[in-house]
Protein backbone atom coordinates (compact mmCIF):
# COMPACT_ATOMS: atom_id res chain seq x y z
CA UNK A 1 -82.58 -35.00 -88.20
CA UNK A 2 -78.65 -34.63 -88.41
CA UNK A 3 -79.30 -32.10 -91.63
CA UNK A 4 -81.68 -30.31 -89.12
CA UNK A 5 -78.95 -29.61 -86.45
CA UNK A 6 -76.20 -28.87 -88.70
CA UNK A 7 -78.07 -26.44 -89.77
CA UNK A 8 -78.71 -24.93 -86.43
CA UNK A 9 -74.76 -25.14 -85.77
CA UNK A 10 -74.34 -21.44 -85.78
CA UNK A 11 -76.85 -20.66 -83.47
CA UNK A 12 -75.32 -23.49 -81.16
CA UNK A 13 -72.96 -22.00 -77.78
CA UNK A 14 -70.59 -24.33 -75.99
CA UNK A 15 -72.92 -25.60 -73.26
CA UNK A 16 -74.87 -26.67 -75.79
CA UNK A 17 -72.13 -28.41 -77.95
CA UNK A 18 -71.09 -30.64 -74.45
CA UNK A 19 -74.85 -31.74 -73.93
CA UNK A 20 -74.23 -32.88 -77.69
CA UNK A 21 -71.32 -34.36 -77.28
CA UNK A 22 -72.66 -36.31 -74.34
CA UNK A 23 -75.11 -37.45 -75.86
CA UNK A 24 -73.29 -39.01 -78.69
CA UNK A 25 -70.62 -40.33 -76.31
CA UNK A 26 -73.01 -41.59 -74.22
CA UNK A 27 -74.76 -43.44 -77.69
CA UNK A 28 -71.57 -45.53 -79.15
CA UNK A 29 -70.10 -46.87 -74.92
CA UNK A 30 -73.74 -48.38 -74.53
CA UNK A 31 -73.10 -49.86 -78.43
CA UNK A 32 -70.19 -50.71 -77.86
CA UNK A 33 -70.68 -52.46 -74.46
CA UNK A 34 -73.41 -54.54 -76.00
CA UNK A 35 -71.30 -55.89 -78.64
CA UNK A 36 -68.27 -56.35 -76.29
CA UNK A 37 -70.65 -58.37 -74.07
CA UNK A 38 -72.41 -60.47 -76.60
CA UNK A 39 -69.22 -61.23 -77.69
CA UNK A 40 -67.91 -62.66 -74.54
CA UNK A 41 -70.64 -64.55 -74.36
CA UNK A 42 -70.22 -66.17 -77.88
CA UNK A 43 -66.42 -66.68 -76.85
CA UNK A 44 -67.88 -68.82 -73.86
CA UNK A 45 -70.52 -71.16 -75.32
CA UNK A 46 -68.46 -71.85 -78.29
CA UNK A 47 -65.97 -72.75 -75.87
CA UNK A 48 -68.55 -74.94 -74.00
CA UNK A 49 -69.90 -76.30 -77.56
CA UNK A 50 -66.31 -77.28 -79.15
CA UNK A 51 -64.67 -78.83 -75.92
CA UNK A 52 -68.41 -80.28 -74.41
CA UNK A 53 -67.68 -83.86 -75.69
CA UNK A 54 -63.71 -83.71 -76.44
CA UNK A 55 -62.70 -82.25 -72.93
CA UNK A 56 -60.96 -82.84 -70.53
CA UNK A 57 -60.66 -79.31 -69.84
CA UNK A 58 -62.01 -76.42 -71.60
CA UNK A 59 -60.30 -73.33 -72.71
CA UNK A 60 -61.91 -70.56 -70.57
CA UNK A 61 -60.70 -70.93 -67.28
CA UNK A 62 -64.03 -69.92 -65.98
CA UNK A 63 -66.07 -72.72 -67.11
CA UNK A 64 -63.33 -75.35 -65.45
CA UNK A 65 -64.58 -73.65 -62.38
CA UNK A 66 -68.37 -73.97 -62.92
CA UNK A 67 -67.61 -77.57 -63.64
CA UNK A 68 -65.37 -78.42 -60.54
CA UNK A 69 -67.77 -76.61 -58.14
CA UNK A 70 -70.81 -78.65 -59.38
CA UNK A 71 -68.85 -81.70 -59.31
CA UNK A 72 -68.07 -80.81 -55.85
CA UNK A 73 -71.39 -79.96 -54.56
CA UNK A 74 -72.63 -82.94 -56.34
CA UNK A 75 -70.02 -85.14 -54.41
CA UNK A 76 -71.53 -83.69 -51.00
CA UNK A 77 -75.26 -83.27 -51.25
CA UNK A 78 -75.99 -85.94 -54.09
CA UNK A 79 -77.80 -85.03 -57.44
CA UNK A 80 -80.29 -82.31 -55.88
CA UNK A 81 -77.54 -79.68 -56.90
CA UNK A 82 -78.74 -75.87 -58.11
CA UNK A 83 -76.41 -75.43 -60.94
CA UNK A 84 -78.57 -72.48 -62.17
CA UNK A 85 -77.49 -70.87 -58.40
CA UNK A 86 -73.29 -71.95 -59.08
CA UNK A 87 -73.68 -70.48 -62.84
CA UNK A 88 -74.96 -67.27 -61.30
CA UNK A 89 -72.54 -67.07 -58.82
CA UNK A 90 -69.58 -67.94 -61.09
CA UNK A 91 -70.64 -64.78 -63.17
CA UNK A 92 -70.84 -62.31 -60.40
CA UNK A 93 -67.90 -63.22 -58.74
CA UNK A 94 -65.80 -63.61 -62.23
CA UNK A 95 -67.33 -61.54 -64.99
CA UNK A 96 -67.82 -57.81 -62.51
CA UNK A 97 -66.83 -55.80 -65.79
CA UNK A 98 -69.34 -57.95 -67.83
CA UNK A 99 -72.66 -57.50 -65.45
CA UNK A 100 -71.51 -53.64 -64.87
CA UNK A 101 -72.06 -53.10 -68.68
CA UNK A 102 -74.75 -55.12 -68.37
CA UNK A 103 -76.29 -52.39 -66.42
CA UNK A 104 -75.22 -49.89 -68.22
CA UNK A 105 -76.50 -51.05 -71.55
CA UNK A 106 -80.01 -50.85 -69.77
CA UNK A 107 -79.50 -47.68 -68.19
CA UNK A 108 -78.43 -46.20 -71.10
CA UNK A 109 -81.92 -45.41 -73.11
CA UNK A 110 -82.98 -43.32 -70.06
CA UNK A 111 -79.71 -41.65 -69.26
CA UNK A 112 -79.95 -40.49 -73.57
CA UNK A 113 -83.50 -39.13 -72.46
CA UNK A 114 -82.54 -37.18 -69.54
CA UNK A 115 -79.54 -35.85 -70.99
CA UNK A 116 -81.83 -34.76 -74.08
CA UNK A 117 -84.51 -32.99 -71.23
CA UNK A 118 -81.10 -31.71 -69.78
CA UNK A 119 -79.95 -30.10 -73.01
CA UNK A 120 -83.98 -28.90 -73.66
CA UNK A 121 -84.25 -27.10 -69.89
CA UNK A 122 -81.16 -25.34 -70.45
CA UNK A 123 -81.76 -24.35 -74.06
CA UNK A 124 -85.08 -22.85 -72.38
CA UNK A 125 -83.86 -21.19 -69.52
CA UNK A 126 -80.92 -19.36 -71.84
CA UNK A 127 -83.95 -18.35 -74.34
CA UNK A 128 -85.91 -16.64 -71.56
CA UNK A 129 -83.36 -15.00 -69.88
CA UNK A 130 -81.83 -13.10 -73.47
CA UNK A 131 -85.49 -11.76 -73.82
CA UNK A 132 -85.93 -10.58 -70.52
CA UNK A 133 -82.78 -8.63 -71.21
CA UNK A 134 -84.27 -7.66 -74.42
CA UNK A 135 -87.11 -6.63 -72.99
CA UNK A 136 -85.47 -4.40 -70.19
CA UNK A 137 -83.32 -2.62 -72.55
CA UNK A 138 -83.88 1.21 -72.78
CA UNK A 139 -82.92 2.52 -76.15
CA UNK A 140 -83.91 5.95 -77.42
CA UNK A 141 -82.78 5.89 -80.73
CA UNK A 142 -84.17 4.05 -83.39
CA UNK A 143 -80.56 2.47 -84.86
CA UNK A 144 -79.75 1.40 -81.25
CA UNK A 145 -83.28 -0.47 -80.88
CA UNK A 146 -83.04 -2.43 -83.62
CA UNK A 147 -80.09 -3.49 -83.28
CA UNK A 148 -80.52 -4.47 -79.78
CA UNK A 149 -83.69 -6.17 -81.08
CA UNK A 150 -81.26 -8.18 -83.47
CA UNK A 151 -79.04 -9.06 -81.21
CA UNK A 152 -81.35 -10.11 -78.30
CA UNK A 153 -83.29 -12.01 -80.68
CA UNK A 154 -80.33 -14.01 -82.23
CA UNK A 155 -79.42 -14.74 -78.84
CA UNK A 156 -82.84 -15.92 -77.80
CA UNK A 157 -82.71 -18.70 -80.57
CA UNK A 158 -79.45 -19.73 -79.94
CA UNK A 159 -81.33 -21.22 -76.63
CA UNK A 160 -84.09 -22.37 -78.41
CA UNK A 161 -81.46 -23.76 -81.31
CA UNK A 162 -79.82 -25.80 -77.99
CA UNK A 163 -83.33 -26.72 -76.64
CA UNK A 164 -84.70 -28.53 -79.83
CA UNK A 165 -81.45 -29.89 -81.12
CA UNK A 166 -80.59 -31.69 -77.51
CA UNK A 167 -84.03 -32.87 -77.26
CA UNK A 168 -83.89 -34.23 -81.23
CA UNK A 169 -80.82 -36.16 -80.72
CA UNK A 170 -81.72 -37.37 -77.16
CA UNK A 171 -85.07 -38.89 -77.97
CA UNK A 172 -83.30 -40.46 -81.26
CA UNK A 173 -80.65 -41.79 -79.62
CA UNK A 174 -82.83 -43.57 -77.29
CA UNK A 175 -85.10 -45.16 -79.95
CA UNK A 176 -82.34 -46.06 -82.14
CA UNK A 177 -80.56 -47.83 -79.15
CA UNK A 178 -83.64 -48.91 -77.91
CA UNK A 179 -84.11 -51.06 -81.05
CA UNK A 180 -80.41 -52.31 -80.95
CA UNK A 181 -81.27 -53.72 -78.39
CA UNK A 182 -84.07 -55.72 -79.78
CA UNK A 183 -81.92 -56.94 -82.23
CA UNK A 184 -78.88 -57.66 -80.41
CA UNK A 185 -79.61 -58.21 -76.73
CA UNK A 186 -77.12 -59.22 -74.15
CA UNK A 187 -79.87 -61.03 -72.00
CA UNK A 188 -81.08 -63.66 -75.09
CA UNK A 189 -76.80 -64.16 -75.47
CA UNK A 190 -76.66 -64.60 -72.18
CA UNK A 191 -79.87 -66.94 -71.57
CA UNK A 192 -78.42 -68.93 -74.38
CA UNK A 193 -75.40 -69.92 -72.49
CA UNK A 194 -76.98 -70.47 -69.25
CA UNK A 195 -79.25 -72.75 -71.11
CA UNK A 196 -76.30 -74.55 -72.77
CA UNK A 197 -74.23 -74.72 -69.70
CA UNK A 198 -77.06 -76.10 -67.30
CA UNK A 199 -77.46 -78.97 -70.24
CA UNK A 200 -74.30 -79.80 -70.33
CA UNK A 201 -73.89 -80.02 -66.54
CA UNK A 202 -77.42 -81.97 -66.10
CA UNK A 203 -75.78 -84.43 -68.91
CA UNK A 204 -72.06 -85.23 -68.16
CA UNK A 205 -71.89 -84.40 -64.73
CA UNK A 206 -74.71 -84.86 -62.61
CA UNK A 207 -75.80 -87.67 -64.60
CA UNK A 208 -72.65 -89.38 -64.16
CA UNK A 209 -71.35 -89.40 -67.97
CA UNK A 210 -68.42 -88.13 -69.85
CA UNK A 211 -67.46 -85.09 -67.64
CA UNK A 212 -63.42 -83.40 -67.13
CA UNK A 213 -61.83 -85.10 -64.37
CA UNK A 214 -64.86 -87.93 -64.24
CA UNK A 215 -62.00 -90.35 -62.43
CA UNK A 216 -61.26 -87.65 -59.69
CA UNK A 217 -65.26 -87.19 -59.29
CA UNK A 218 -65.80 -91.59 -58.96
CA UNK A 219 -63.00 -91.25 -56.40
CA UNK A 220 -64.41 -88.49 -54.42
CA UNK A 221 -67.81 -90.47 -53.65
CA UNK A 222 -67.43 -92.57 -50.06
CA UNK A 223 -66.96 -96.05 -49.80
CA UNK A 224 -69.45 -98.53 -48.52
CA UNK A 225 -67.41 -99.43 -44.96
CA UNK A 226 -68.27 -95.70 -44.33
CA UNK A 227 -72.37 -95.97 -44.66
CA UNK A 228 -72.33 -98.48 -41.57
CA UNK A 229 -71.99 -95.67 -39.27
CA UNK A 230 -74.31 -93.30 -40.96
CA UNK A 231 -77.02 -96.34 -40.94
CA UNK A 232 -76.73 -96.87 -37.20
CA UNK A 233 -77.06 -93.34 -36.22
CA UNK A 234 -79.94 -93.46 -38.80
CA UNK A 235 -81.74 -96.52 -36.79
CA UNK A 236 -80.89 -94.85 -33.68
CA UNK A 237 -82.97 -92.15 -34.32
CA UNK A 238 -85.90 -93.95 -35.70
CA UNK A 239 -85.80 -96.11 -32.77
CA UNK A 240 -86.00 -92.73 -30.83
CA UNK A 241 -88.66 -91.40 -32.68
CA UNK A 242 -90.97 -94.31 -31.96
CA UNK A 243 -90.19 -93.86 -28.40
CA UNK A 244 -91.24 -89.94 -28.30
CA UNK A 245 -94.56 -91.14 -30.75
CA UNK A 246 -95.64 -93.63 -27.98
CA UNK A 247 -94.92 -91.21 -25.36
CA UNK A 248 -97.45 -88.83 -26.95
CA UNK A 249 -99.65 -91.55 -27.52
CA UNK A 250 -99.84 -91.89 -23.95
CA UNK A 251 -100.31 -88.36 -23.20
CA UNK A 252 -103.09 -88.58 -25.45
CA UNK A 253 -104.75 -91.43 -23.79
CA UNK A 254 -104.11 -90.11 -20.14
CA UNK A 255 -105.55 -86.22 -21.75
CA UNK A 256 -108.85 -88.41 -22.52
CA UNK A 257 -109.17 -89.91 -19.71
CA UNK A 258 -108.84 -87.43 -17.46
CA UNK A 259 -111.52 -85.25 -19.88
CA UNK A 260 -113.92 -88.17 -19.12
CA UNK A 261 -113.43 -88.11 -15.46
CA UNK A 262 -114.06 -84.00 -15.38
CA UNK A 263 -117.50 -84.65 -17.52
CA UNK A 264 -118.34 -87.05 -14.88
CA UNK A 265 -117.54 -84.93 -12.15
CA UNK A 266 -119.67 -82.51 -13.73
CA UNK A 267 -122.42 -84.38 -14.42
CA UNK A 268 -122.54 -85.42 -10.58
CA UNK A 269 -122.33 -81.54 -9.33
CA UNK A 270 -125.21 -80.64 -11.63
CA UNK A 271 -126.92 -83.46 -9.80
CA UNK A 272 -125.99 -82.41 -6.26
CA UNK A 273 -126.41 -78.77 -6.83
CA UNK A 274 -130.21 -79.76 -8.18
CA UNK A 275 -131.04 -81.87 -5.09
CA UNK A 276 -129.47 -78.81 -3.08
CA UNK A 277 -132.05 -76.79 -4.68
CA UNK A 278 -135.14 -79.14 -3.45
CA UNK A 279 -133.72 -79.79 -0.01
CA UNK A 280 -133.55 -75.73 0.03
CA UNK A 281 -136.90 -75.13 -1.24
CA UNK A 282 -138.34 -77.92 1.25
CA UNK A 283 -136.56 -76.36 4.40
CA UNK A 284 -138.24 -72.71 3.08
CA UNK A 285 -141.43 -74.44 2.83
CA UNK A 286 -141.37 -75.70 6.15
CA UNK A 287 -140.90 -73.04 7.83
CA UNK A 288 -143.60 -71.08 6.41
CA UNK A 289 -146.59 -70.79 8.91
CA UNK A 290 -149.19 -72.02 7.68
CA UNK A 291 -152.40 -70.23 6.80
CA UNK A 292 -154.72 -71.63 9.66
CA UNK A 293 -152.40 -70.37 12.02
CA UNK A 294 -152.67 -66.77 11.50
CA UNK A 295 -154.48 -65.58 14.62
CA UNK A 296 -158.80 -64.49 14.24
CA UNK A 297 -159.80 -60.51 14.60
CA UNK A 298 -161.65 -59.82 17.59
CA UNK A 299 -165.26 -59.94 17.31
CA UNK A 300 -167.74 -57.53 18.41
CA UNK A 301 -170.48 -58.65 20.99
């Protein structure tokens, strides 16, 4: 591939020569992002390996605060502490530069493929438009037309030259940092000191053991004149709670009765409403005439 565009050099202009030069810029920052952020990372858990059981404090000043905010949250809300939540949080607000070539490193095998599509488009669109000025070209003598055909074709592959030689480097670029990354990824580096970091927190510090400042943290946790208070309250509000339970109890009960008292009531207006119905059909009975009554045709004599 590189013999393949130096070759294709001459034929090369300058807008083709910056997509190029993009390109390869754009190649060794993502490299050298990657290894500048792997290595951070290695700075950090060796820091967090060497000093994990020596302490009391440990070189990187970042860590010191990982450890003093978990020790702190641990202090207020017990051992059900997210330290995967504080390790995150820690990195964002601390390590900006870091996550931002983070990014970048993963942006980076797309941006090589665009800027490769870039260099392709252009190297097409310069091609087409030095034929159509070939083509529309009048030249009467012979000498003039071929060397107008010459020169408009030389010009049409320079485009072409820009089209496949962007296009070449772009999509090799991205593989080849595409499989850097496989090999040296900032996310395993990464996961492997979150990993290290949560173990040594679950460990030394929310388990109570060897941990920086462990004195400071025993001293932090309340005394036992201070519960009485708390325990009160607490009673207070069970004793409340049985209260509102038997309250709602009794709604309950009252609810049922009264349910039992309206199927009763209903039971005795179906029975009403039905002897209604007889009395009714009695009093339409009785006044009927009867069929006797009805008075005899005159007869004939």
């Amino acid at each position: 591939m590189p013999e393949l565009i130096l070759n294709n050099t001459s034929l090369i202009d300058a807008s083709g020569y910056v997509v190029i030069a993009a390109i390869l810029v754009l190649f060794v920052t993502a490299v050298v992002f990657t290894l500048a952020a792997r290595g951070r990372y290695a700075v950090l858990e060796r820091d967090l390996r060497r000093h994990a059981q020596s302490g009391p404090r440990f070189n990187d000043e970042l860590l010191n605060r990982i450890v003093d905010d978990v020790r702190h949250a641990t202090t207020r809300s017990g051992a059900q502490v997210n330290t995967q939540a504080i390790i995150e949080h820690h990195f964002t607000r601390h390590l900006p530069r870091l996550l931002l070539a983070e990014r970048f490193v993963r942006a980076s095998t797309g941006l090589l493929i665009v800027l490769g599509l870039v260099g392709t488009f252009y190297g097409l669109t310069l091609s087409i438009g030095k034929l159509v000025v070939l083509l529309s070209t009048d030249a009467t003598e012979v000498g003039a037309l071929t060397q107008s055909l010459t020169k408009g074709l030389l010009q049409a592959l320079s485009g072409m030259s820009v089209a496949f030689s962007t296009s070449l480097l772009g999509v090799t670029a991205a593989v080849l940092m595409t499989l850097f990354n496989v090999f040296a990824s900032i996310a395993e580096r990464r996961n492997a000191l979150t990993a290290a970091l949560e173990t040594y927190l679950e460990s030394n510090v929310l388990a109570g053991g060897t941990s920086p400042s462990g004195a400071d943290s025993a001293a932090g946790l309340p005394d036992g004149t201070g519960l009485a208070p708390m325990v009160a309250a607490f009673g207070a509000s069970v004793e409340r709670l049985d209260g509102a339970i038997s309250r709602f109890d009794q709604a309950l009960d009252h609810f049922a009765t009264n349910t039992r008292d309206f199927q009763e009531f209903n039971l005795h207006l179906k029975d009403n409403i039905s002897r209604l119905s007889l009395c009714f059909a009695d009093f339409t009975a009785t006044l009927a005439p009867p069929p006797h009554s009805q008075p005899r045709p005159p007869q004939r004599r």
